[in-house]
Structures are given as C-alpha cells and as structure tokens.
N, C-alpha and C. Protein backbone atom coordinates (compact mmCIF):
# COMPACT_ATOMS: atom_id res chain seq x y z
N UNK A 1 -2.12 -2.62 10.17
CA UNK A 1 -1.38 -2.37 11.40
C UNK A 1 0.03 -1.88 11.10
N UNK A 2 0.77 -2.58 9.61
CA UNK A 2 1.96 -2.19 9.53
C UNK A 2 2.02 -0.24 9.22
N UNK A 3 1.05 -0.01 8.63
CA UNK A 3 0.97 1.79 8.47
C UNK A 3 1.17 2.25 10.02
N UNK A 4 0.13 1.81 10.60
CA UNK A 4 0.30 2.87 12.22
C UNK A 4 1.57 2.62 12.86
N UNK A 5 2.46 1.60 12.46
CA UNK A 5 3.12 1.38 13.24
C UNK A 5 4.33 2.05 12.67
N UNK A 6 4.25 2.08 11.63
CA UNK A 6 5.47 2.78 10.71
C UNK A 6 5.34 4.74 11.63
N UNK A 7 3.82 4.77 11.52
CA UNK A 7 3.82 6.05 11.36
C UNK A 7 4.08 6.60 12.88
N UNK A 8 3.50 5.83 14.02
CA UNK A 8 4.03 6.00 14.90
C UNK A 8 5.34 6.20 15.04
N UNK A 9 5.92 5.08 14.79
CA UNK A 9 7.61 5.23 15.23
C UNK A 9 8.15 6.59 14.55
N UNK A 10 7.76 6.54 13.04
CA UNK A 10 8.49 8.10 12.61
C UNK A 10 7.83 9.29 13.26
N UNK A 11 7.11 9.56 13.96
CA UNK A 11 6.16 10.70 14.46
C UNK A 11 7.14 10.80 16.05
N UNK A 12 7.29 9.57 16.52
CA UNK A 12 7.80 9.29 18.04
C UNK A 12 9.29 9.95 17.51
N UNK A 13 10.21 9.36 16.78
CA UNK A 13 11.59 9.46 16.36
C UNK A 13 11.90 10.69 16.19
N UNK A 14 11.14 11.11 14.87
CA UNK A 14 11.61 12.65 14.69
C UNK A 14 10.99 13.64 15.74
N UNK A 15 10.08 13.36 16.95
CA UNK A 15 9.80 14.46 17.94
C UNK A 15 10.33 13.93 19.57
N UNK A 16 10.68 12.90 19.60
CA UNK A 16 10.46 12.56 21.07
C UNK A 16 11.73 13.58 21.50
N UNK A 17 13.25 13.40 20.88
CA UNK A 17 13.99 14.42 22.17
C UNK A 17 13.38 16.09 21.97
N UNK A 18 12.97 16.34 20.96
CA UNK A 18 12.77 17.78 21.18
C UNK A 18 11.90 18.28 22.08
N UNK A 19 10.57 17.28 22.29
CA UNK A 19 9.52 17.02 23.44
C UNK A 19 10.42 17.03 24.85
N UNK A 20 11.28 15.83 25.17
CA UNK A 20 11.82 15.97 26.07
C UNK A 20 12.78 17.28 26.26
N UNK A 21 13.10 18.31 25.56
CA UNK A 21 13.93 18.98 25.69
C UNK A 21 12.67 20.33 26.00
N UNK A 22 11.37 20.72 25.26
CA UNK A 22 10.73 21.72 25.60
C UNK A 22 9.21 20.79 25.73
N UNK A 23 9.30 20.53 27.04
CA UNK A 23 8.19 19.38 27.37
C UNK A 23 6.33 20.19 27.39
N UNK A 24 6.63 21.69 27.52
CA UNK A 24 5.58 22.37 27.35
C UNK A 24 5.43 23.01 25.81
N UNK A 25 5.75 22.44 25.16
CA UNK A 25 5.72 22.81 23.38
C UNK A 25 3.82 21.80 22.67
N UNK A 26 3.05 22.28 23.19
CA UNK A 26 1.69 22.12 22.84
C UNK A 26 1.93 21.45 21.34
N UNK A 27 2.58 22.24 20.15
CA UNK A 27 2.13 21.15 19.17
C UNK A 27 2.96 19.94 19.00
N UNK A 28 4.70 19.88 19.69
CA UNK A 28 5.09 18.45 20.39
C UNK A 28 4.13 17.79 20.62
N UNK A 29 3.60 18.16 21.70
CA UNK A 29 2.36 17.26 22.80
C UNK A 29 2.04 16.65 21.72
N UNK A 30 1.17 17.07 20.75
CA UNK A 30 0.23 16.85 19.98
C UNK A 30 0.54 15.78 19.15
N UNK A 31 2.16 16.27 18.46
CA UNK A 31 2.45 15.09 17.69
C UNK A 31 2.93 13.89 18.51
N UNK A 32 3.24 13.65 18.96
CA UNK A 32 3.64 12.49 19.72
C UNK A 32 2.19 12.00 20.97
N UNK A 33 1.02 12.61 20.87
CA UNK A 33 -0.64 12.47 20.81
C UNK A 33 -0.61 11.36 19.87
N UNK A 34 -0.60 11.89 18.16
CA UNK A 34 -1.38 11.17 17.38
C UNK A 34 -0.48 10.16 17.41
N UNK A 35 0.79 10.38 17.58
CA UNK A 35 2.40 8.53 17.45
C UNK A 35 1.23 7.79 18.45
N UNK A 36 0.93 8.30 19.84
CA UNK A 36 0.14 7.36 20.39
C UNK A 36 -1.33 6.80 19.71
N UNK A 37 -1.57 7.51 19.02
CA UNK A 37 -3.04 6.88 18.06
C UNK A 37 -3.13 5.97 17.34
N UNK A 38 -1.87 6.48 16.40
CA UNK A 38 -1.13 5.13 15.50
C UNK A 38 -0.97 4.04 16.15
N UNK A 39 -0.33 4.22 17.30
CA UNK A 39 0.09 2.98 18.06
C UNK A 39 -0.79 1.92 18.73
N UNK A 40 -1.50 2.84 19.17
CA UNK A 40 -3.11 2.16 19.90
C UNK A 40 -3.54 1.14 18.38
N UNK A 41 -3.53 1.89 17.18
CA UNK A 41 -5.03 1.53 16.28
C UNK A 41 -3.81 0.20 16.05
N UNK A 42 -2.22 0.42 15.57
CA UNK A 42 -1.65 -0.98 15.47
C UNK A 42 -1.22 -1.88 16.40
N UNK A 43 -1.23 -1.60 17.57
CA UNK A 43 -1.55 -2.59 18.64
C UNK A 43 -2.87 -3.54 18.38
N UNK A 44 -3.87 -2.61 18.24
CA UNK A 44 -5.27 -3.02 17.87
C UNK A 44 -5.42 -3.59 16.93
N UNK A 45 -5.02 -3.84 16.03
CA UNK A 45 -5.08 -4.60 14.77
C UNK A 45 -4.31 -5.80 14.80
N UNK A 46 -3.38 -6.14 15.55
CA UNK A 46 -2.61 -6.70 16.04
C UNK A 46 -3.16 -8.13 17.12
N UNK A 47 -3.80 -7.55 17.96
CA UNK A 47 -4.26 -8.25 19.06
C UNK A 47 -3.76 -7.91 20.40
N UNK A 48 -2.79 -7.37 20.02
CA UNK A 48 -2.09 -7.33 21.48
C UNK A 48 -2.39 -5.62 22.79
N UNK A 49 -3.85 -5.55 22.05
CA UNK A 49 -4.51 -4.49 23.07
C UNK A 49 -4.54 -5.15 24.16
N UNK A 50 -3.97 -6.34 24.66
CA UNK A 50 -3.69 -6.69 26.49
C UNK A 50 -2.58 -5.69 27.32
N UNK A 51 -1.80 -5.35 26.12
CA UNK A 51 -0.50 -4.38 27.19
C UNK A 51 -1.46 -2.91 27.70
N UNK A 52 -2.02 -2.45 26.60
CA UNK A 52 -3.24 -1.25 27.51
C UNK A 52 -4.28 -1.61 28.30
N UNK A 53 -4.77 -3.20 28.37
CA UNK A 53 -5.13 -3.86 29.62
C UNK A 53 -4.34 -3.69 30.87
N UNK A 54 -3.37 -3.89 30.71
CA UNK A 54 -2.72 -4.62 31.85
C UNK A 54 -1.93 -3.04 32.37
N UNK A 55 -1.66 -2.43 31.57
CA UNK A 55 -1.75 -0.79 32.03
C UNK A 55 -2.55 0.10 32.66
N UNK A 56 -3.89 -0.25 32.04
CA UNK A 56 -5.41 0.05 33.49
C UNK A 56 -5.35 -0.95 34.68
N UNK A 57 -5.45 -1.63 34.29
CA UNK A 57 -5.20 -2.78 35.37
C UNK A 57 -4.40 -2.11 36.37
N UNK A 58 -2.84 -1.92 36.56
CA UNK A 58 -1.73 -1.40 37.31
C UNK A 58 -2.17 -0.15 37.74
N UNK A 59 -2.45 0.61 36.75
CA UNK A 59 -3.15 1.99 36.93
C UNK A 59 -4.26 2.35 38.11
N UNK A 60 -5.15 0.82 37.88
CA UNK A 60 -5.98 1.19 39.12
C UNK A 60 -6.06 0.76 40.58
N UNK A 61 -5.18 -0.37 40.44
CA UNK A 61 -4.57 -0.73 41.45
C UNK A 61 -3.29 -0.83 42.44
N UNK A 62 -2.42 0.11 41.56
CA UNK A 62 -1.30 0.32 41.92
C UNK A 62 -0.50 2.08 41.70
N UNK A 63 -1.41 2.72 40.84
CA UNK A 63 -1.49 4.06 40.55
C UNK A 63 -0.30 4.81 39.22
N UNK A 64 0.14 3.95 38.72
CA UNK A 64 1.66 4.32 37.85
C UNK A 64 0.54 5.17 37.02
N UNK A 65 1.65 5.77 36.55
CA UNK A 65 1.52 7.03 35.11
C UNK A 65 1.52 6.55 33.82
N UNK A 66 0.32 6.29 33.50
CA UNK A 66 -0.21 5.75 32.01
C UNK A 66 0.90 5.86 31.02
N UNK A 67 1.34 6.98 30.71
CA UNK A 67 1.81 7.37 30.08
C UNK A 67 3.81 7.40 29.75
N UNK A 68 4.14 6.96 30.86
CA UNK A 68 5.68 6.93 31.81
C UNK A 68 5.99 5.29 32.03
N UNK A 69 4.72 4.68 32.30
CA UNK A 69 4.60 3.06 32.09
C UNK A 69 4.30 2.45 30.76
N UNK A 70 3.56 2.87 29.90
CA UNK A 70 3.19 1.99 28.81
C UNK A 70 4.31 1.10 28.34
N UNK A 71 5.19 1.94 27.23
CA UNK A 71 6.49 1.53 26.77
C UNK A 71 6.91 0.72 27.35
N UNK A 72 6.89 0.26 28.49
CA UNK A 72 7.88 -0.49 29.62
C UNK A 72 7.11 -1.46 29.34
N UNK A 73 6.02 -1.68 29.22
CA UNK A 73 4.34 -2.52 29.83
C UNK A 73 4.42 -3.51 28.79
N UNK A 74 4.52 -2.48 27.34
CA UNK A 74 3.84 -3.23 26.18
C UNK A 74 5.43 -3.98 25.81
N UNK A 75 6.24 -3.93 26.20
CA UNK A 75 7.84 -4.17 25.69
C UNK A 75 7.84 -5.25 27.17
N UNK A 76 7.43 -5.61 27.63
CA UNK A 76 7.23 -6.95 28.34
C UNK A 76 5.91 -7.70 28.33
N UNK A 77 4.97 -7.17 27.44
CA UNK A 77 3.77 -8.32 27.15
C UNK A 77 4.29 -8.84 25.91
N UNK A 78 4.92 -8.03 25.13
CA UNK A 78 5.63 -8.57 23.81
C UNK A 78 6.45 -9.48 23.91
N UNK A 79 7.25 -9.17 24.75
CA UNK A 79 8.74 -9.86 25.09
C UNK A 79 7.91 -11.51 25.70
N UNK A 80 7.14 -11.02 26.64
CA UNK A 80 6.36 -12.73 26.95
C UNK A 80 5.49 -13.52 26.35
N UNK A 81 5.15 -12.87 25.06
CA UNK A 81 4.67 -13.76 24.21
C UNK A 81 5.11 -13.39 22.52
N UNK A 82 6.44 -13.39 22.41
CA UNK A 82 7.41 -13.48 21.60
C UNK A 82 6.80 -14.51 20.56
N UNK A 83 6.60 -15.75 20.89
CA UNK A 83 5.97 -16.88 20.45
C UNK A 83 4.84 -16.60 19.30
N UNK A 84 3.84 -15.35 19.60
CA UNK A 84 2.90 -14.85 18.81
C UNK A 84 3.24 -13.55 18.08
N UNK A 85 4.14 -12.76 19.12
CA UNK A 85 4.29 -11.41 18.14
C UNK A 85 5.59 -11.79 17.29
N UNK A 86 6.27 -12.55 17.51
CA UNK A 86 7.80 -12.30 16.62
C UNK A 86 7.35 -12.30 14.87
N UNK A 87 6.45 -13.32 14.25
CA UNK A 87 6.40 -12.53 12.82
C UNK A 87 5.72 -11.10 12.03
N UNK A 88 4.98 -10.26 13.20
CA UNK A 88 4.71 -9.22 12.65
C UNK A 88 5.92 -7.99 13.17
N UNK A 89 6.46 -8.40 14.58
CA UNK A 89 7.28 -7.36 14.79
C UNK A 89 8.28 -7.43 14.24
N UNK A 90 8.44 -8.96 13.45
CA UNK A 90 10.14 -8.79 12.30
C UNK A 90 9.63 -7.97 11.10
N UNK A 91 8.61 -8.52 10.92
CA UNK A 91 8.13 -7.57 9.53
C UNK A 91 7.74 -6.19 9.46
N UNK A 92 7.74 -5.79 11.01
CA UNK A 92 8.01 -3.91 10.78
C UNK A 92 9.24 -3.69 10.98
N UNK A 93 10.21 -4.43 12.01
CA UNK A 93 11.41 -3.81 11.89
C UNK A 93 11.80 -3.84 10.55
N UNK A 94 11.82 -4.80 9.69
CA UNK A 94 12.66 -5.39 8.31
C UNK A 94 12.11 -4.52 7.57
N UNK A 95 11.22 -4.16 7.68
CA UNK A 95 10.39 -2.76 6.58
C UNK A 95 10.84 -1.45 7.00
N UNK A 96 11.01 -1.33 8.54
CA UNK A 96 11.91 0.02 8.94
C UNK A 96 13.16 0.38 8.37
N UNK A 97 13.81 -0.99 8.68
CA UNK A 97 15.17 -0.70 8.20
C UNK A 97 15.56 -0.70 6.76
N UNK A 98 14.99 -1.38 6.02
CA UNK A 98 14.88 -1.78 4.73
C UNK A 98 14.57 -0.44 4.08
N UNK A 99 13.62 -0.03 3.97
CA UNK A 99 13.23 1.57 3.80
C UNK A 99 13.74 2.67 4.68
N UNK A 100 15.03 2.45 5.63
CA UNK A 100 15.66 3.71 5.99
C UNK A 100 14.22 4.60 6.35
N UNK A 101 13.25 4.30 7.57
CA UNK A 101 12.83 5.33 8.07
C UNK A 101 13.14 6.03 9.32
N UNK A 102 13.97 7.09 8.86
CA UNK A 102 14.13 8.11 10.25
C UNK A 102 15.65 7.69 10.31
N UNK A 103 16.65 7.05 9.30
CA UNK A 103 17.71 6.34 9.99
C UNK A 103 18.63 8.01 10.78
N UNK A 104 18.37 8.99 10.33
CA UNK A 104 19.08 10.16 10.72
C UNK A 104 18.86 10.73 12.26
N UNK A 105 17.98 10.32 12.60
CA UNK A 105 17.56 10.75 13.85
C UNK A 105 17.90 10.14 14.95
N UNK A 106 18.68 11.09 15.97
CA UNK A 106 19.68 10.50 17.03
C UNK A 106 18.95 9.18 17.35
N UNK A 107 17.45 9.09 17.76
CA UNK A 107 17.38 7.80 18.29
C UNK A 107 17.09 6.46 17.79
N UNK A 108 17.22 6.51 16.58
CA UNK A 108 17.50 5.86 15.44
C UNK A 108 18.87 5.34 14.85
N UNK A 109 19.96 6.24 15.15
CA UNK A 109 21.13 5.95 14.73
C UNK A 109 21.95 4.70 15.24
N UNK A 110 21.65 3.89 16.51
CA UNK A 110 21.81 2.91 16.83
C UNK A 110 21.21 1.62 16.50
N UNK A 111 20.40 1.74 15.06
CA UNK A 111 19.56 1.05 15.05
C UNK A 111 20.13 -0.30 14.23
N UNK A 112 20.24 -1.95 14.21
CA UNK A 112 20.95 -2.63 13.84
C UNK A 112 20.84 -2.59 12.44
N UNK A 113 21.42 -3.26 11.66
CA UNK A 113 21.40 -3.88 9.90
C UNK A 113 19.87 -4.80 10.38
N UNK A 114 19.81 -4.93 8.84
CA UNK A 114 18.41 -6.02 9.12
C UNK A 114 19.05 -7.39 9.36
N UNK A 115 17.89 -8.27 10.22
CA UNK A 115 18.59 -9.25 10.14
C UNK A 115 17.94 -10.69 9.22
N UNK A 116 18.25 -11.72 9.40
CA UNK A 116 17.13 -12.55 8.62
C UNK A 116 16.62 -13.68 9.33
N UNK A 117 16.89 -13.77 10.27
CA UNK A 117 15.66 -14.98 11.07
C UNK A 117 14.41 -13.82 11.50
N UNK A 118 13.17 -14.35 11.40
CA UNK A 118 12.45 -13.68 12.07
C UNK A 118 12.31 -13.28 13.55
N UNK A 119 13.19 -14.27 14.59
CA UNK A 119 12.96 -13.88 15.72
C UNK A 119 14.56 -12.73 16.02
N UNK A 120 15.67 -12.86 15.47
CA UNK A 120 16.49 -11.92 15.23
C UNK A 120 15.86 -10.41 15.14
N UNK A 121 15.14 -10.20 14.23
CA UNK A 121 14.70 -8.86 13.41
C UNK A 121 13.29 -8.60 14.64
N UNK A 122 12.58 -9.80 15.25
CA UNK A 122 11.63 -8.76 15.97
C UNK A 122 12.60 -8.72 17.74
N UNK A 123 13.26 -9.43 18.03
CA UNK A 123 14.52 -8.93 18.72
C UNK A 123 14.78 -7.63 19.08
N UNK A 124 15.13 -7.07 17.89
CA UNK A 124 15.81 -5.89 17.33
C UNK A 124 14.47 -4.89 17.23
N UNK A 125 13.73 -5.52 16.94
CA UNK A 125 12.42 -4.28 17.19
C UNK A 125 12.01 -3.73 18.97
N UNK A 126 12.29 -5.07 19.32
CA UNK A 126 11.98 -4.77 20.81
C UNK A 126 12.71 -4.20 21.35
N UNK A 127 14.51 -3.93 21.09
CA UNK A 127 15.49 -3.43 21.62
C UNK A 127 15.17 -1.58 20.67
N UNK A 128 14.44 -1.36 19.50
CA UNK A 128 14.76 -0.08 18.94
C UNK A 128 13.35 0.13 20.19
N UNK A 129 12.29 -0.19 20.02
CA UNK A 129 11.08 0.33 20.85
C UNK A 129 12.28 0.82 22.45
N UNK A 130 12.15 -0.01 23.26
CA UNK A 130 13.45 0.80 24.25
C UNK A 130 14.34 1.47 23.90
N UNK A 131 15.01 1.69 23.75
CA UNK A 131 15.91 2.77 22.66
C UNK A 131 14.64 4.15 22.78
N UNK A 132 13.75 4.07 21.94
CA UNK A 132 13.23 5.47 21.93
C UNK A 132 12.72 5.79 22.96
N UNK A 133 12.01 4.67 23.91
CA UNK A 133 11.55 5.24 25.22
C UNK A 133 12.43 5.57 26.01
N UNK A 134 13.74 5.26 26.05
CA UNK A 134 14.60 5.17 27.02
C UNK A 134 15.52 6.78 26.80
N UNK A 135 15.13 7.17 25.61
CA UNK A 135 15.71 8.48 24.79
C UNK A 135 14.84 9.07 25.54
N UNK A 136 13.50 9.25 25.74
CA UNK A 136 12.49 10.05 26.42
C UNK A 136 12.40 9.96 27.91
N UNK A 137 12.35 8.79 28.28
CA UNK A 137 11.52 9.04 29.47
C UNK A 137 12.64 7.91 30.91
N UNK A 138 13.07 8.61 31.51
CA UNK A 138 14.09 8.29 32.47
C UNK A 138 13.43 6.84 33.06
N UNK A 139 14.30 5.86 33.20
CA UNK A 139 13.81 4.69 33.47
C UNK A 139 14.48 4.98 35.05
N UNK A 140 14.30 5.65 35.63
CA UNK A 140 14.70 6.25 37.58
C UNK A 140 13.17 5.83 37.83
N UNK A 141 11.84 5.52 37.67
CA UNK A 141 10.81 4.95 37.66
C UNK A 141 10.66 4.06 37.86
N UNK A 142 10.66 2.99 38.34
CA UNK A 142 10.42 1.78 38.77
C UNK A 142 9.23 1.02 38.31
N UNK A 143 8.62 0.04 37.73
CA UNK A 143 7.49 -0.02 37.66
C UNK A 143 6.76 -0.96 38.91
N UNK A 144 5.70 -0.82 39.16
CA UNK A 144 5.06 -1.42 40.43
C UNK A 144 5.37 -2.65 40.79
N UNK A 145 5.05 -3.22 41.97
CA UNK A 145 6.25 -4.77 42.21
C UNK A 145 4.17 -5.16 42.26
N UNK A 146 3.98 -6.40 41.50
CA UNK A 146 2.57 -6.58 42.01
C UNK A 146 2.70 -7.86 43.10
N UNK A 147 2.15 -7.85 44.13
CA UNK A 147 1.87 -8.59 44.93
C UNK A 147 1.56 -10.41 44.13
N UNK A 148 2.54 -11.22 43.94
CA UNK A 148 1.99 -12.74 43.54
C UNK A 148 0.79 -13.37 44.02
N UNK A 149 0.07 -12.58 45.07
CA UNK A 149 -1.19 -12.93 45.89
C UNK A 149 -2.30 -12.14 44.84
N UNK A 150 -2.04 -11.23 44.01
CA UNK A 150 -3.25 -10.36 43.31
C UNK A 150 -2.96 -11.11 41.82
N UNK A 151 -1.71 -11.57 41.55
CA UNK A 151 -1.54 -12.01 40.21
C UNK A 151 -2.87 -12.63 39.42
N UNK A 152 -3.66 -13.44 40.16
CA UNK A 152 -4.38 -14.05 39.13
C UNK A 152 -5.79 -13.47 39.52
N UNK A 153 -6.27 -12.72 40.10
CA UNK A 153 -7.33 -11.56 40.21
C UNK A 153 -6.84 -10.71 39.23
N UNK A 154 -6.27 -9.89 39.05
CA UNK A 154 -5.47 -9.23 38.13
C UNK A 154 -5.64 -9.87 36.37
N UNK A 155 -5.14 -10.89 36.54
CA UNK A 155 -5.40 -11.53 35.35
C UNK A 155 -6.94 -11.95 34.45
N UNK A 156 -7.69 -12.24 35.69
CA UNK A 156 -8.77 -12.99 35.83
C UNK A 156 -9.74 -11.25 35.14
N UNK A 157 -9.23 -10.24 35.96
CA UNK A 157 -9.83 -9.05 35.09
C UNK A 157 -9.58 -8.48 33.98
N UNK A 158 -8.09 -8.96 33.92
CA UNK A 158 -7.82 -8.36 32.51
C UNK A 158 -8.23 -9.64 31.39
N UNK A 159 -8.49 -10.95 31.41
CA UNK A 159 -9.30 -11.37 30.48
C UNK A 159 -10.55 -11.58 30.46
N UNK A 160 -11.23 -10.52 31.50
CA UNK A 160 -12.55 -10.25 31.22
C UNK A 160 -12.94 -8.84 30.13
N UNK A 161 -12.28 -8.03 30.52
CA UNK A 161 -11.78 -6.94 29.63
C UNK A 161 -11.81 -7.47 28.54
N UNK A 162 -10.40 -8.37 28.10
CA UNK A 162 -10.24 -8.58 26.70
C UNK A 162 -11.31 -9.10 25.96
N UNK A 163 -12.21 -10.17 26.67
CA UNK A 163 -12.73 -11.04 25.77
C UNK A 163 -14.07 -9.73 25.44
N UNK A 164 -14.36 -8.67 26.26
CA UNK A 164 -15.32 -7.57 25.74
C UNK A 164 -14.67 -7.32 24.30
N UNK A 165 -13.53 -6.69 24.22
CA UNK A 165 -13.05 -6.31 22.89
C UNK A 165 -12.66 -7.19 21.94
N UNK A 166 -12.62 -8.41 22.10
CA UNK A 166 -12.69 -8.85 21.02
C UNK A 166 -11.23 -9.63 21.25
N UNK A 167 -10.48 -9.39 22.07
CA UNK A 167 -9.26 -10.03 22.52
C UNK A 167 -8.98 -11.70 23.01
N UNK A 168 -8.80 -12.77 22.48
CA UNK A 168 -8.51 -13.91 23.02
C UNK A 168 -7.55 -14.33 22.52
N UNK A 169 -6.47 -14.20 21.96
CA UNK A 169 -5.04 -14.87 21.39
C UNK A 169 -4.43 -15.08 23.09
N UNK A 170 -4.28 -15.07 23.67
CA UNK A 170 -3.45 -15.13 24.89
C UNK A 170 -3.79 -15.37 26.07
N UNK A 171 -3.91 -16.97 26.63
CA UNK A 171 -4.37 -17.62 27.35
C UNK A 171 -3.77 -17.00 28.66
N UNK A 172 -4.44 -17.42 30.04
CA UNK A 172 -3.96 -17.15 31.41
C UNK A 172 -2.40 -17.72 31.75
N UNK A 173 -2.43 -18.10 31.22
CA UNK A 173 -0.79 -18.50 31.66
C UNK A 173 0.41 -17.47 31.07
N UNK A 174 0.14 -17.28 29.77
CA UNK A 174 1.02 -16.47 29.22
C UNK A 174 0.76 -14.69 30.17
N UNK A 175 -0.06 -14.83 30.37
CA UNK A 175 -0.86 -13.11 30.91
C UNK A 175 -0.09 -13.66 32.31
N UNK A 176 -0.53 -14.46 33.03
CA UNK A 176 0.36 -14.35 34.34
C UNK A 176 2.10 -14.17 34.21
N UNK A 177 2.70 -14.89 33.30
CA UNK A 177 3.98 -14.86 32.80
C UNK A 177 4.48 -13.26 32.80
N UNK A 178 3.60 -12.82 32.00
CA UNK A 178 4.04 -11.29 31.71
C UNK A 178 4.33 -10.36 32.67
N UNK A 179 2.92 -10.67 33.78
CA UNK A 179 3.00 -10.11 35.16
C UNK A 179 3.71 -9.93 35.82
N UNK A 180 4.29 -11.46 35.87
CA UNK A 180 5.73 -11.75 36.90
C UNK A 180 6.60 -11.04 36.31
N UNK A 181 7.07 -10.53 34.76
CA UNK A 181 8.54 -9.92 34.01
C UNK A 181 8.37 -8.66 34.75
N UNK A 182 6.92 -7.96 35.21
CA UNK A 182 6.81 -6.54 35.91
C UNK A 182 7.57 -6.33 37.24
C-alpha cells in the first residue's frame, strides 16, 4: 500500500495545478487517472475502501460529483477513525518527507519537517492530502448536509457493501461518526 500511495501523491503533486490550469489536456486527465488507481489499490490494501463506500452511498442519494467529493470524503473517514489509520498514515508521511518526494512542487512546498509521534506525522499527512486537493479543486462546493433521519440506513448499507469486499475494521458507530463530520 505504501508504493501506491507514494506514487499517487507524486503523480497528483507534480500534475494537479497544471491539470487545473489546462483542464482539457487528455494526457493530464490520464495522469492524475492512474494517481487515482494508485490510490484506490492503497486505500485497498489498507482497509479503508469505506471512504469510496460512503462516496457511492452520497452519490446515490444525494447526487455530489465523485470526483470533486472524494478528497473531502476520504480526509474525514480518516480523520474519524484516526485511532486505526494514524500508524500507516505516519509511516507514509515520514517516508515522504524523509525521502524529499516532490519537495519542489508548489503544492508540496508547505509541507512540514517530519515529525516523531506517530499521531503528529499522520496529522500532517491529513493536512498535506488537503493542501493538494485544496490546490485543485475549489472548496466553493459544499458537501451534502445528510439528513440524521437517513444516517443509520446509510450506514446500515454501507456495511453491507463492505462486508461483500472484504471490509470489517470499522464498526457502526465509528461509520456513523464520520457521517455526522459531513
């Protein structure tokens, strides 16, 4: 998971403003395509394929833009279960920074020193992940307000979903938690 995730971020870093700057540039598209492939397969390796749950989920019941929402999505299923992701997301930031990948690239250049608690350094991962989305894609978007009356229908489908793929690290409580940060 730590490869896709490396490779994502450098694929996202070195293309996302030029994308945003010529948004019809086909082999842009493309590369920042496969940053999303990487990202999917290390999400997926990970466990935390619930944030592209909970992105269909919204998607079909509330209509947001797959693509304009994710970032936002997966940077508050993370953020609400910190508890489980903080030692792999310290150990990509601390490997990002540590190995200087991409440090040249505007949306990178804000990026902190390493730090050494583990929840410090995946912190700091969650603040660079915003950082690059926030370089791309105008947060004037709102994301959907979900009704507290659908919350646990909502939930109740997205851990039917998960447990198909293979997904159970993250009980109903934490999944409703996340909901409410939307």
């Amino acid at each position: 998971y730590k490869a896709c995730a490396y490779n994502a971020i450098s694929l996202v870093a070195d293309n996302i403003l030029d994308m945003k700057d010529n948004p019809d540039d086909g082999y842009l598209r493309k590369k920042i395509a496969v940053a999303g492939v990487y990202a999917g397969m290390g999400i997926r390796f990970t466990g935390f394929g619930y944030s592209h749950l909970v992105t269909h989920a919204l998607k079909s019941d509330f209509g947001p833009d797959h693509g304009k929402y994710y970032c936002r999505i997966l940077s508050k299923v993370l953020k609400g279960s910190m508890d489980l992701a903080a030692p792999r997301l310290a150990q990509i930031y601390d490997n990002l920074v540590r190995d200087e990948i991409r440090p040249g690239q505007p949306v990178m250049q804000c990026t902190p020193e390493p730090h050494y608690t583990v929840e410090q350094s995946a912190k700091a991962f969650l603040e660079l992940m915003d950082n690059l989305y926030e370089a791309a894609i105008p947060n004037d978007i709102p994301l959907p307000e979900i009704p507290k009356s659908e919350i646990n229908g909502i939930c109740s489908s997205i851990k039917s979903q998960a447990a198909e793929f293979g997904l159970v690290g993250m009980d109903e409580e934490t999944l409703t938690r996340i909901l409410l940060l939307i």
